[in-house]
PDB file of N, CA and C in Angstrom:
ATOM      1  N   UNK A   1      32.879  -8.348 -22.019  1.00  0.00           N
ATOM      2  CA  UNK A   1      34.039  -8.364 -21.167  1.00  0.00           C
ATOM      3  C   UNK A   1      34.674  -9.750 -21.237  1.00  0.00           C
ATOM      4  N   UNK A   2      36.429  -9.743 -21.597  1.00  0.00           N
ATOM      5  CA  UNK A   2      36.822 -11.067 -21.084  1.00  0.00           C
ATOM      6  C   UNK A   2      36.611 -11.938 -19.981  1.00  0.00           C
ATOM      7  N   UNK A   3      37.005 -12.985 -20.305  1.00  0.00           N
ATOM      8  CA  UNK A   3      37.057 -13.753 -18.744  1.00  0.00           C
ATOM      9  C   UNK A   3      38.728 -13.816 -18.780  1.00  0.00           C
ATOM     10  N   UNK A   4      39.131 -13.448 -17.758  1.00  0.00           N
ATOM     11  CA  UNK A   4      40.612 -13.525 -16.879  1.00  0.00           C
ATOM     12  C   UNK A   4      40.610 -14.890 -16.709  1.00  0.00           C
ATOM     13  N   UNK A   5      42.099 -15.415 -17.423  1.00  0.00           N
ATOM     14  CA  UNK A   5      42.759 -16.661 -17.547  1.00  0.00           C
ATOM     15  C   UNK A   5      43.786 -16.809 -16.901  1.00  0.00           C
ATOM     16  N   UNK A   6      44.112 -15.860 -15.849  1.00  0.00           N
ATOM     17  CA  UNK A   6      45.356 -16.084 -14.932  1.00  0.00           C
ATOM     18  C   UNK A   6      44.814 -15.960 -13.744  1.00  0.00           C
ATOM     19  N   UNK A   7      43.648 -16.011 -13.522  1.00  0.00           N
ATOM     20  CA  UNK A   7      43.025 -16.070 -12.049  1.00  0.00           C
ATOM     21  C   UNK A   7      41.932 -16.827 -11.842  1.00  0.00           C
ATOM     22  N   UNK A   8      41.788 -17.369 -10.505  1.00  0.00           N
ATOM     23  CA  UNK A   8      40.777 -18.193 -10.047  1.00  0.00           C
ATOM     24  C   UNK A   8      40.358 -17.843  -8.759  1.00  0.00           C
ATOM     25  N   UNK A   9      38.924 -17.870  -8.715  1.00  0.00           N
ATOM     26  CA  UNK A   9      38.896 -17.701  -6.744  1.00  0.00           C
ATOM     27  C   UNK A   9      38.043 -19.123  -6.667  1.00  0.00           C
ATOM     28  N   UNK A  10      38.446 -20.023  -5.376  1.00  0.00           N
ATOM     29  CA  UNK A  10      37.861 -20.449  -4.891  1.00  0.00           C
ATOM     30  C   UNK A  10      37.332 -21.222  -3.324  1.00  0.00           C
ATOM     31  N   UNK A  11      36.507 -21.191  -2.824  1.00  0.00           N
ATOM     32  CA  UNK A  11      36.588 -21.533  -1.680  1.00  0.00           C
ATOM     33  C   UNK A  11      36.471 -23.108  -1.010  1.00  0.00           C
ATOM     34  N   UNK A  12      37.114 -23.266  -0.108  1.00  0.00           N
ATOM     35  CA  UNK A  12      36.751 -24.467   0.181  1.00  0.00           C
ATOM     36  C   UNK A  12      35.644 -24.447   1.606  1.00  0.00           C
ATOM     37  N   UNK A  13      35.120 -25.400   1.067  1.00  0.00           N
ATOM     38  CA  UNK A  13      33.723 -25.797   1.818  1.00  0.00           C
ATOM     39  C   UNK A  13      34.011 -26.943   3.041  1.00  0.00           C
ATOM     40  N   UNK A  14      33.475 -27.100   3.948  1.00  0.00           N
ATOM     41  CA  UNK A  14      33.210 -28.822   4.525  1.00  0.00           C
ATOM     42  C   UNK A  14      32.587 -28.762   6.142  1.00  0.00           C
ATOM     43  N   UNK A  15      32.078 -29.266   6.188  1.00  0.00           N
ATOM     44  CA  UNK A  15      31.619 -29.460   7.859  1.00  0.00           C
ATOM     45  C   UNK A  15      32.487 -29.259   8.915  1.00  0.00           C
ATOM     46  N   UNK A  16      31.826 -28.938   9.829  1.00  0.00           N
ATOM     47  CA  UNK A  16      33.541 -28.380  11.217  1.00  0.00           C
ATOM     48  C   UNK A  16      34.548 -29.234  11.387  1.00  0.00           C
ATOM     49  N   UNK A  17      35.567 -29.119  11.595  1.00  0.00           N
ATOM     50  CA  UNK A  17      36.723 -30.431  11.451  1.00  0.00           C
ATOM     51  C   UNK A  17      37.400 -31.221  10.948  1.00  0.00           C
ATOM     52  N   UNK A  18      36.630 -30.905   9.627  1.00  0.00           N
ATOM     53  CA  UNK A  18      36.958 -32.178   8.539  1.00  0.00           C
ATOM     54  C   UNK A  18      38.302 -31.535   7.599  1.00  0.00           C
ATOM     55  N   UNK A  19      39.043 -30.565   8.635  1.00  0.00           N
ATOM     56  CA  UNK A  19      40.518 -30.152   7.861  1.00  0.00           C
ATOM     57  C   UNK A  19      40.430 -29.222   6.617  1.00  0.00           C
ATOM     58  N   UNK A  20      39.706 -28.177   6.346  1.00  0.00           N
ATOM     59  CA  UNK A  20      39.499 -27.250   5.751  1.00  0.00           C
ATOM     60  C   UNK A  20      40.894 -26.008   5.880  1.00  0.00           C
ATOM     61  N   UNK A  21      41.094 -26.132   6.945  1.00  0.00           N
ATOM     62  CA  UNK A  21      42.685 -25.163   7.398  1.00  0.00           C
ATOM     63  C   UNK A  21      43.146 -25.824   7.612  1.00  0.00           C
ATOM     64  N   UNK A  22      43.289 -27.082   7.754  1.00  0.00           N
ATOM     65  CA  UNK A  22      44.844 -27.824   7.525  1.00  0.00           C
ATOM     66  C   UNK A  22      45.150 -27.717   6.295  1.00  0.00           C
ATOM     67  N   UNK A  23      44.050 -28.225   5.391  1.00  0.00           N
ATOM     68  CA  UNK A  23      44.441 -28.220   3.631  1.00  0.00           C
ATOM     69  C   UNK A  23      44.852 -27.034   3.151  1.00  0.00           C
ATOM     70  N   UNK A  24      44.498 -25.751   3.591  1.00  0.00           N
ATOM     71  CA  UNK A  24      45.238 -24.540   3.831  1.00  0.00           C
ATOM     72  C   UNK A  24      46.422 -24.500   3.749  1.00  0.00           C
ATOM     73  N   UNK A  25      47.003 -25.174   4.949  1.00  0.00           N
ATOM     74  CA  UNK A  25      48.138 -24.719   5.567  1.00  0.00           C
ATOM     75  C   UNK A  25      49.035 -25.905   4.650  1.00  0.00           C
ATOM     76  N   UNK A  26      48.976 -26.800   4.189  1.00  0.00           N
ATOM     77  CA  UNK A  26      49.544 -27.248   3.544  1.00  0.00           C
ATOM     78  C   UNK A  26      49.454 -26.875   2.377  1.00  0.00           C
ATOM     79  N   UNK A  27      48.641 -26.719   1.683  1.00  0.00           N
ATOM     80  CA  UNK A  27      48.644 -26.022   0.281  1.00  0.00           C
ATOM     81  C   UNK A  27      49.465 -24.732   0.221  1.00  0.00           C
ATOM     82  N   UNK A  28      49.699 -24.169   1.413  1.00  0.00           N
ATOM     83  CA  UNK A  28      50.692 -22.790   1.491  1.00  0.00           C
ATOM     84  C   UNK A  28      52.282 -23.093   1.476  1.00  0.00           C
ATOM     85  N   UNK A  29      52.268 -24.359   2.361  1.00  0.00           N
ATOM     86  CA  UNK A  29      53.833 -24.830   2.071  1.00  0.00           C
ATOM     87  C   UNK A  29      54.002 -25.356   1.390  1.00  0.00           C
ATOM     88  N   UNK A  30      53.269 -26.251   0.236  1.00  0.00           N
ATOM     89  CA  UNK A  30      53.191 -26.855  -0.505  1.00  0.00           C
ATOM     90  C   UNK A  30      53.616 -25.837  -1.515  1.00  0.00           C
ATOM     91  N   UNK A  31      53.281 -24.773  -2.013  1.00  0.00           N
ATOM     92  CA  UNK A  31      53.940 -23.607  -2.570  1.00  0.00           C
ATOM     93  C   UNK A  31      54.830 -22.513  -2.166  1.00  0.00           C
ATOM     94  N   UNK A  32      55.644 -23.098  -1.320  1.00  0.00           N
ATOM     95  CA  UNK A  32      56.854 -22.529  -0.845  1.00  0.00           C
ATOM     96  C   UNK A  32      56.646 -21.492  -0.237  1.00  0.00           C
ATOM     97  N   UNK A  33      55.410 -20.750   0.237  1.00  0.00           N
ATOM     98  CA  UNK A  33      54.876 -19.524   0.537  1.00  0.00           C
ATOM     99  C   UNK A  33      56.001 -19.030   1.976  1.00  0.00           C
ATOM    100  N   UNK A  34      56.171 -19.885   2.725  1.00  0.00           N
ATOM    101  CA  UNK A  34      57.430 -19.845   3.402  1.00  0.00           C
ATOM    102  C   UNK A  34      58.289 -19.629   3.585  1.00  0.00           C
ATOM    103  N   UNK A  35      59.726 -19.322   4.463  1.00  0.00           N
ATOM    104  CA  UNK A  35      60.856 -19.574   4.044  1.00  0.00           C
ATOM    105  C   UNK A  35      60.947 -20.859   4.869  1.00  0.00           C
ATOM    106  N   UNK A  36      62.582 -21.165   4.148  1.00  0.00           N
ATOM    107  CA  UNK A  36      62.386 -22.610   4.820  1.00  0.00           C
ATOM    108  C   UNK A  36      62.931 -22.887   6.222  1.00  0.00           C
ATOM    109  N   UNK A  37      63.443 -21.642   6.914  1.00  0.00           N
ATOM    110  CA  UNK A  37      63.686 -21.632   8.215  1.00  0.00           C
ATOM    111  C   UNK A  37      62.867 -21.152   9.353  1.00  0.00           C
ATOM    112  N   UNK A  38      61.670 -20.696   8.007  1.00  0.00           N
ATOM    113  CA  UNK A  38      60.473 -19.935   9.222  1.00  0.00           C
ATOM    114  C   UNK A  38      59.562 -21.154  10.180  1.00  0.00           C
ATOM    115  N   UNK A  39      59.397 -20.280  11.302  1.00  0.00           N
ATOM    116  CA  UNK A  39      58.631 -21.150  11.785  1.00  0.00           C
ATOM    117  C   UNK A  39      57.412 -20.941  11.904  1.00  0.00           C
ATOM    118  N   UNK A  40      56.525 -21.852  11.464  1.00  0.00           N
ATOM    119  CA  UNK A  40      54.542 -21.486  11.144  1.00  0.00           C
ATOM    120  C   UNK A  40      53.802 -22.323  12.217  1.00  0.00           C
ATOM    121  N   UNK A  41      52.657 -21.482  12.795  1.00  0.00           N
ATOM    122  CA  UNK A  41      52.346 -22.318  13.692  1.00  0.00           C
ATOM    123  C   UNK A  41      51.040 -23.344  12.713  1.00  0.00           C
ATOM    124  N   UNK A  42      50.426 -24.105  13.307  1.00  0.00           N
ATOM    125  CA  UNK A  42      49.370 -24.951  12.722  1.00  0.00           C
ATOM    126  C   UNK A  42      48.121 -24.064  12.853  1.00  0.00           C
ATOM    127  N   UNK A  43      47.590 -23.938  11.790  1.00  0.00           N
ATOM    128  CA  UNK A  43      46.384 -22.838  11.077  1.00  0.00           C
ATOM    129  C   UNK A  43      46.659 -21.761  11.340  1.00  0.00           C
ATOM    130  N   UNK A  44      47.579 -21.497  10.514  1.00  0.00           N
ATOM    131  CA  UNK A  44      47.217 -20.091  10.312  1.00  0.00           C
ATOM    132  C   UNK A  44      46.975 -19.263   9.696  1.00  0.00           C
ATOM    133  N   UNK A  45      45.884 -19.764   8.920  1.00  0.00           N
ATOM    134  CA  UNK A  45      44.117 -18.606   8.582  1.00  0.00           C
ATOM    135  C   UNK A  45      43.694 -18.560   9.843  1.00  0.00           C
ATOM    136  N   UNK A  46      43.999 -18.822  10.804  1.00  0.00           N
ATOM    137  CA  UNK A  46      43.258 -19.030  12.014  1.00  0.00           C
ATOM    138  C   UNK A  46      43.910 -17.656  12.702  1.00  0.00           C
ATOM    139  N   UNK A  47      43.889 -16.425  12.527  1.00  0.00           N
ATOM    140  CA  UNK A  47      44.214 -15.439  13.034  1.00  0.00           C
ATOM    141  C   UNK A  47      43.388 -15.237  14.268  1.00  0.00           C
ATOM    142  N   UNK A  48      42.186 -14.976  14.507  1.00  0.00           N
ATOM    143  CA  UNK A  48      41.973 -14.242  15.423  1.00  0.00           C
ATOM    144  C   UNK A  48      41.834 -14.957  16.674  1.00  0.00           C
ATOM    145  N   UNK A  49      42.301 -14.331  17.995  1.00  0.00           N
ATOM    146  CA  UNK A  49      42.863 -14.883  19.366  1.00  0.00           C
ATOM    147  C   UNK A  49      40.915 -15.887  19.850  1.00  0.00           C
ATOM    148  N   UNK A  50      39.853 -15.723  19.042  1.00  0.00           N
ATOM    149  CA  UNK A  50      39.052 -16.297  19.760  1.00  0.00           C
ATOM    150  C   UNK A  50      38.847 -17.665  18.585  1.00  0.00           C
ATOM    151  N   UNK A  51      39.370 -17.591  17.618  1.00  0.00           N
ATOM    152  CA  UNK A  51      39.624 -18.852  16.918  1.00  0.00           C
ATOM    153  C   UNK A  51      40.928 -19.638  17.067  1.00  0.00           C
ATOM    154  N   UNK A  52      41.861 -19.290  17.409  1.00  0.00           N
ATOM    155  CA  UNK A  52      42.633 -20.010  17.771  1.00  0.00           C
ATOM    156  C   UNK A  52      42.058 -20.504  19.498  1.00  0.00           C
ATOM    157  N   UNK A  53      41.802 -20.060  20.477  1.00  0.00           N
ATOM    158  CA  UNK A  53      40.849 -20.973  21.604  1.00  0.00           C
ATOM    159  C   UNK A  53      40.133 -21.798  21.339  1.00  0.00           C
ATOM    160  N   UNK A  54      39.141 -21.532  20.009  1.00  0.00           N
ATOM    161  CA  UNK A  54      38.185 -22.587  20.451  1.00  0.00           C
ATOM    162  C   UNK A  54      38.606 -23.783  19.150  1.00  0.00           C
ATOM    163  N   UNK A  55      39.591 -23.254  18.726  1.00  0.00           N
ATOM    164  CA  UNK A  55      39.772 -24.340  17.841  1.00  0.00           C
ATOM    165  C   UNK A  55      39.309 -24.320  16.376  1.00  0.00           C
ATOM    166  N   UNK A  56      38.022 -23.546  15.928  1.00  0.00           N
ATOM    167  CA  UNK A  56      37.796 -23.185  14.484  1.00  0.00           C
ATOM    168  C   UNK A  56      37.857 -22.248  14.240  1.00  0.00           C
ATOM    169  N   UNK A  57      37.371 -21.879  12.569  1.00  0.00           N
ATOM    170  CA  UNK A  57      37.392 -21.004  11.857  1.00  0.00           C
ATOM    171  C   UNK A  57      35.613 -20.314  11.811  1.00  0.00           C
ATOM    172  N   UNK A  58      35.832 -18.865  12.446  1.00  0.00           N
ATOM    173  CA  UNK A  58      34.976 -18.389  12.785  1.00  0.00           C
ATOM    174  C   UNK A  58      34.920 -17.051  11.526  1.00  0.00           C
ATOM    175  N   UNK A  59      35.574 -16.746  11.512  1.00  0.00           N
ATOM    176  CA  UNK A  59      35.825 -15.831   9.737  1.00  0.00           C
ATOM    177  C   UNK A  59      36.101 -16.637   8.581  1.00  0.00           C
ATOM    178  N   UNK A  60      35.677 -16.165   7.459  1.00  0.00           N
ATOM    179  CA  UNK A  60      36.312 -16.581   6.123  1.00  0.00           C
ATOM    180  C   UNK A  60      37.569 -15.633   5.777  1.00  0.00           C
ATOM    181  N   UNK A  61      38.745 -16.511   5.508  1.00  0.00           N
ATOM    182  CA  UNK A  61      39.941 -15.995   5.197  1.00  0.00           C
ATOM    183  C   UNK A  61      39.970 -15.968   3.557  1.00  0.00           C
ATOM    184  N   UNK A  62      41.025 -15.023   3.339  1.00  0.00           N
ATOM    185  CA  UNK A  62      41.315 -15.528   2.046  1.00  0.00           C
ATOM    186  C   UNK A  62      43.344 -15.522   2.049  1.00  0.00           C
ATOM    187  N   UNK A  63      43.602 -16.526   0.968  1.00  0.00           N
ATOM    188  CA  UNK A  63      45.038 -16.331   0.601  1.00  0.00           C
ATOM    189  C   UNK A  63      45.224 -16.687  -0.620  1.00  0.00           C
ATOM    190  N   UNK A  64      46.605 -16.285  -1.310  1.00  0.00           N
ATOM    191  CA  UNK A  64      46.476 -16.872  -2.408  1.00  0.00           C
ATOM    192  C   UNK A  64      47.877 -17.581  -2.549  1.00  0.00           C
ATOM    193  N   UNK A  65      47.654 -18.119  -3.843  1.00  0.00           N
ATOM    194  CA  UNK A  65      49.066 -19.248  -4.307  1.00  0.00           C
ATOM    195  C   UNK A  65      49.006 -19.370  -5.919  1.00  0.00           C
ATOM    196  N   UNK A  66      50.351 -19.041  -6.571  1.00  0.00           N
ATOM    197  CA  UNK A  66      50.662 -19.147  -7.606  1.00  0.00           C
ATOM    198  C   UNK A  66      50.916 -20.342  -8.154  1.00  0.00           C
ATOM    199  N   UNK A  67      50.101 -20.868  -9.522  1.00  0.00           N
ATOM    200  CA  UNK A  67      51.213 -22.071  -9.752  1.00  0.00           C
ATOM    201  C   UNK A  67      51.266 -21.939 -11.479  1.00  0.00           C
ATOM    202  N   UNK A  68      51.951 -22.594 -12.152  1.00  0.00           N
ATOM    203  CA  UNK A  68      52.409 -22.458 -13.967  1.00  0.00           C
ATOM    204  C   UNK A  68      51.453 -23.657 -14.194  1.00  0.00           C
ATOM    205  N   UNK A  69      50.572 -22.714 -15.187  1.00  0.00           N
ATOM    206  CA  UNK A  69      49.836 -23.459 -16.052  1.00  0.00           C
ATOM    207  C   UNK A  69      50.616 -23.667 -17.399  1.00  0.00           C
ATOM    208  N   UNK A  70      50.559 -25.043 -17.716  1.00  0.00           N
ATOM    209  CA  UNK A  70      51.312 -26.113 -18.796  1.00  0.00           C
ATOM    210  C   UNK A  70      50.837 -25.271 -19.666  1.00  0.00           C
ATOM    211  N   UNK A  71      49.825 -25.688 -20.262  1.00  0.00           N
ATOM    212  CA  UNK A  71      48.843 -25.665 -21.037  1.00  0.00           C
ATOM    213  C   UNK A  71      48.728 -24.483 -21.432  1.00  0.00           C
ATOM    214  N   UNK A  72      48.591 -23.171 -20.879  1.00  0.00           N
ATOM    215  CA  UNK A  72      48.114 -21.812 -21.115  1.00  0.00           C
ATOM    216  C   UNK A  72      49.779 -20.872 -21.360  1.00  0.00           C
ATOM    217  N   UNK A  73      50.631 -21.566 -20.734  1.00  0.00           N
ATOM    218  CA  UNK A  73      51.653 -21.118 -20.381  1.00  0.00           C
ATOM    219  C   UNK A  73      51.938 -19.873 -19.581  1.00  0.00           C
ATOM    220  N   UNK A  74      51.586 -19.717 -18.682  1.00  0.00           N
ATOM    221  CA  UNK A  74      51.320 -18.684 -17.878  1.00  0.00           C
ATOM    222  C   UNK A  74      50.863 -18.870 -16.473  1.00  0.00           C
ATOM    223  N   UNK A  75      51.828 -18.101 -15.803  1.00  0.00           N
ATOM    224  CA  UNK A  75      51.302 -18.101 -14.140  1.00  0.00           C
ATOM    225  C   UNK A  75      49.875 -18.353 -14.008  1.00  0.00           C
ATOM    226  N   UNK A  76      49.277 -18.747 -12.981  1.00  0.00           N
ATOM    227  CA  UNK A  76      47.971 -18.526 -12.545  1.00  0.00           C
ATOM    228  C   UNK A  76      47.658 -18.506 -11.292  1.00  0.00           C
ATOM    229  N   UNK A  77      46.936 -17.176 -10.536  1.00  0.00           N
ATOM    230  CA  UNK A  77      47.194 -16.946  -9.245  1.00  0.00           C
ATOM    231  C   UNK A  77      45.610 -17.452  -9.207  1.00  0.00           C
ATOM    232  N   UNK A  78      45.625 -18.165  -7.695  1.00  0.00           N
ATOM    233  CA  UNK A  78      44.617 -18.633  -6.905  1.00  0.00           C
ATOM    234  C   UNK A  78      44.029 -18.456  -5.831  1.00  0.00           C
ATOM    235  N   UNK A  79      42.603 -17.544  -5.835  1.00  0.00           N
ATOM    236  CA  UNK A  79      42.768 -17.029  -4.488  1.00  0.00           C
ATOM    237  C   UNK A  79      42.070 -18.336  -3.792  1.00  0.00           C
ATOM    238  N   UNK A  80      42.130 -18.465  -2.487  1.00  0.00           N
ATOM    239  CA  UNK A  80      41.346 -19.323  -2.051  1.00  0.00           C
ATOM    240  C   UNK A  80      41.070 -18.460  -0.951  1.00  0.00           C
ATOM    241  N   UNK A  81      39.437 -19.316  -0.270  1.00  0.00           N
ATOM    242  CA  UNK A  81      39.052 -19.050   0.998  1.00  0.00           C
ATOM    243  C   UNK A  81      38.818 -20.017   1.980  1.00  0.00           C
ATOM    244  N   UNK A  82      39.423 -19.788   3.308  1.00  0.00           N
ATOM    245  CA  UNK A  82      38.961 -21.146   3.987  1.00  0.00           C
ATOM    246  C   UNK A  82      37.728 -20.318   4.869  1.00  0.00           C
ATOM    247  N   UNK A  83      36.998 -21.130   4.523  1.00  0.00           N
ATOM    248  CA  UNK A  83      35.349 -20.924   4.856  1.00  0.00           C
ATOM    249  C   UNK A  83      35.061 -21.529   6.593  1.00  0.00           C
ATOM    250  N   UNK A  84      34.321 -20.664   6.941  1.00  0.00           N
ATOM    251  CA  UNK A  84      34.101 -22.085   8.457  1.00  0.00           C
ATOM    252  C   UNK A  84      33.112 -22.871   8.427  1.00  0.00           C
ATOM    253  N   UNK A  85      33.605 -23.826   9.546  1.00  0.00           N
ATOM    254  CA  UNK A  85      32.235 -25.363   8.907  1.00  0.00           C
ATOM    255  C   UNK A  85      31.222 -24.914  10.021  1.00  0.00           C
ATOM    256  N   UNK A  86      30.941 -24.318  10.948  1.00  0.00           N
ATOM    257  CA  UNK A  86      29.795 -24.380  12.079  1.00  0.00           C
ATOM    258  C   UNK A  86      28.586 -24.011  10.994  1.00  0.00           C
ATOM    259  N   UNK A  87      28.010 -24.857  11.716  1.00  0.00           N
ATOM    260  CA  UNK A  87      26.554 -24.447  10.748  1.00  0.00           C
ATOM    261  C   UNK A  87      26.176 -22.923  11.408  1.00  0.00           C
ATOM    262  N   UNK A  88      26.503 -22.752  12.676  1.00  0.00           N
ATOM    263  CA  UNK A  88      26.399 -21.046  12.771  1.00  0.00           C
ATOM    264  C   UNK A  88      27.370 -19.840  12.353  1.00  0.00           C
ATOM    265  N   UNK A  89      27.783 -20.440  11.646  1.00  0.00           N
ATOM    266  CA  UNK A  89      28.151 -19.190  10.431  1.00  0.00           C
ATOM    267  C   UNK A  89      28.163 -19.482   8.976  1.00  0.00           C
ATOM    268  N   UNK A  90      26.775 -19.996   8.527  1.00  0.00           N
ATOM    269  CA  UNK A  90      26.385 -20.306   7.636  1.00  0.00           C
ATOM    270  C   UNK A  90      26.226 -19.327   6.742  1.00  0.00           C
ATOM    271  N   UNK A  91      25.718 -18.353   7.260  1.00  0.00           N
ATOM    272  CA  UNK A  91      25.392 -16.453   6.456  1.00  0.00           C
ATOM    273  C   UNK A  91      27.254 -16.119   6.349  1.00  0.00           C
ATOM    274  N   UNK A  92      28.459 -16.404   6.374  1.00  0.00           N
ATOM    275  CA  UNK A  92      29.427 -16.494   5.859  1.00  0.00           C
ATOM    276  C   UNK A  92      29.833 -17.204   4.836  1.00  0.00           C
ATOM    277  N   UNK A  93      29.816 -18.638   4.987  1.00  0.00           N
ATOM    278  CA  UNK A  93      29.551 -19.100   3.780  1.00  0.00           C
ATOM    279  C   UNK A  93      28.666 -18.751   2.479  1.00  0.00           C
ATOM    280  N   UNK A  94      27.681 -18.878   2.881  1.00  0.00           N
ATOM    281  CA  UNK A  94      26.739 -18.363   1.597  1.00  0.00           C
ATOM    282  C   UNK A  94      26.960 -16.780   1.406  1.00  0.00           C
ATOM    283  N   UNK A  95      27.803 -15.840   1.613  1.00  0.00           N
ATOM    284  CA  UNK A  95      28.537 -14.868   1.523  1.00  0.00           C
ATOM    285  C   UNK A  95      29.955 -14.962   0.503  1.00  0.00           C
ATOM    286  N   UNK A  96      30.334 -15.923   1.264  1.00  0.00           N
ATOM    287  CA  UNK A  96      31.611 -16.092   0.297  1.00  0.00           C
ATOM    288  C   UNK A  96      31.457 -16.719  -1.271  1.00  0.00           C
ATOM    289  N   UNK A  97      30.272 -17.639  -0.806  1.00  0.00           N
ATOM    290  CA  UNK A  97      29.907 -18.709  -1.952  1.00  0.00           C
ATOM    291  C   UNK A  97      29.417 -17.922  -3.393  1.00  0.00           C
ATOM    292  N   UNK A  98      28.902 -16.743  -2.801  1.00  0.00           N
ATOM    293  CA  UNK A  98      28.184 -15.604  -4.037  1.00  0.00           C
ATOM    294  C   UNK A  98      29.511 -14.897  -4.713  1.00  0.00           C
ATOM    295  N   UNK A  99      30.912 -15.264  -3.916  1.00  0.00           N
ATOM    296  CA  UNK A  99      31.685 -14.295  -4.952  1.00  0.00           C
ATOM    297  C   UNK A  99      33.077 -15.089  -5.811  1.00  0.00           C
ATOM    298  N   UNK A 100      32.863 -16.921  -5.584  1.00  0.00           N
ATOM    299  CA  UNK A 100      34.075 -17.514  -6.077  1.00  0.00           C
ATOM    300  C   UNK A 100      33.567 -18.279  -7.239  1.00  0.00           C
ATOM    301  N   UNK A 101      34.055 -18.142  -7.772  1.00  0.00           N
ATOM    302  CA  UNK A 101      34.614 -19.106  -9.327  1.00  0.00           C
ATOM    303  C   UNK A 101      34.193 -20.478  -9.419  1.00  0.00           C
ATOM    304  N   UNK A 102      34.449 -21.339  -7.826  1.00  0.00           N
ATOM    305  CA  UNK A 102      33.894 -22.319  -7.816  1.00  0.00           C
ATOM    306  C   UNK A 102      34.078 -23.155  -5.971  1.00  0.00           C
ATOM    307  N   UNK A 103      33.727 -24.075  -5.638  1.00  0.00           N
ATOM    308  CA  UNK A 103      34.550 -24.597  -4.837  1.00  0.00           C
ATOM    309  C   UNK A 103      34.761 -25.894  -4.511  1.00  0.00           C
ATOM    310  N   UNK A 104      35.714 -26.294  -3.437  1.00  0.00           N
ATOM    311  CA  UNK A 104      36.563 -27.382  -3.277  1.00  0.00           C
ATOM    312  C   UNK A 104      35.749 -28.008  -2.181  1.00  0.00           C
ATOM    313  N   UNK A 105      34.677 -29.217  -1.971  1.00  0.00           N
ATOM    314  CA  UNK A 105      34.343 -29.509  -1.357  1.00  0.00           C
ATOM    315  C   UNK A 105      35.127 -30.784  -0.644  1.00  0.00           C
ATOM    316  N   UNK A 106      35.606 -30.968   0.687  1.00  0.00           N
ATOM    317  CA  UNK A 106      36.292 -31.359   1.501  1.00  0.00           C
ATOM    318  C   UNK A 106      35.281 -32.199   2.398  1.00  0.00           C
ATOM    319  N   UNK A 107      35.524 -33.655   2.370  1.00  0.00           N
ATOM    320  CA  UNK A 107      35.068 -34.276   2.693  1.00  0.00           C
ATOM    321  C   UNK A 107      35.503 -35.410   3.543  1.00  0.00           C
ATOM    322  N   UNK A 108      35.652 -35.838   4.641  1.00  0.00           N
ATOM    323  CA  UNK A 108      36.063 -36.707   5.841  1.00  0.00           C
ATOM    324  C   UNK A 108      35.795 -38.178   5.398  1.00  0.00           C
ATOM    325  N   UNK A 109      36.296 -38.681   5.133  1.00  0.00           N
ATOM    326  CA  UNK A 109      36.053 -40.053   4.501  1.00  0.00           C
ATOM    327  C   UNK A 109      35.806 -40.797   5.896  1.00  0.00           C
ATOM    328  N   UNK A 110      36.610 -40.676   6.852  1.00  0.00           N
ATOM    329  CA  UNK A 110      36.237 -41.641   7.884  1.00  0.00           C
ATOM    330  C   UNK A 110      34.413 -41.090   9.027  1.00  0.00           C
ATOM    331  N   UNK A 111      35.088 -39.805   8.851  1.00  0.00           N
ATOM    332  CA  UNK A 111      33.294 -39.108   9.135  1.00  0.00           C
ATOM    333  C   UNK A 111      31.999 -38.904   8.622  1.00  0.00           C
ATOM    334  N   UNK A 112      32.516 -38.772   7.066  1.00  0.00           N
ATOM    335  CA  UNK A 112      31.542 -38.801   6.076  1.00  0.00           C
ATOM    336  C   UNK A 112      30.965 -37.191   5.675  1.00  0.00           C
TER     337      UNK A 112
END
């Protein structure tokens, strides 16, 4: 079987807080996923009404984003997942971790 050259999955990883759905949410406008008069609230992979209260990501989301590969010449769609950092939903992560391509580990420079 080939390997598919116009797709990637991957998730991003990092400890609670350290901006895992912010990098999200910018990586979404960052690809115009938007319009430019819409209005977006801040995280939103952060769908469900008991993650937006407490402030994290209690599901793994997924979304994706297109961008032109130079090189290959050809679109390449990206799924990503924003993963949650609580160490109690660790059996999510290592869930998600068994089905991506690779991932983006996110790291707090001032937290470590």
């Amino acid at each position: 079987m080939t390997e598919r050259t116009d797709l990637r999955n991957i998730a991003i990883i990092a400890h609670v807080d350290h901006g895992k759905t912010t990098l999200v949410d910018g990586l979404l406008k960052q690809a115009h996923t938007f319009r430019e008069n819409q209005q977006v609230a801040e995280r939103v992979m952060d769908s469900n009404d008991l993650e937006r209260e407490r402030g994290i990501t209690i599901l793994a989301k997924n979304t994706a984003i297109e961008i032109w590969d130079e090189t290959a010449q050809q679109t390449v769609k990206i799924n990503i997942v924003d993963t949650p950092g609580h160490a109690d939903f660790g059996g999510e992560v290592e869930r998600v971790m068994n089905m991506v391509d690779g991932v983006l580990l996110l790291v707090d420079a001032a937290e470590g």
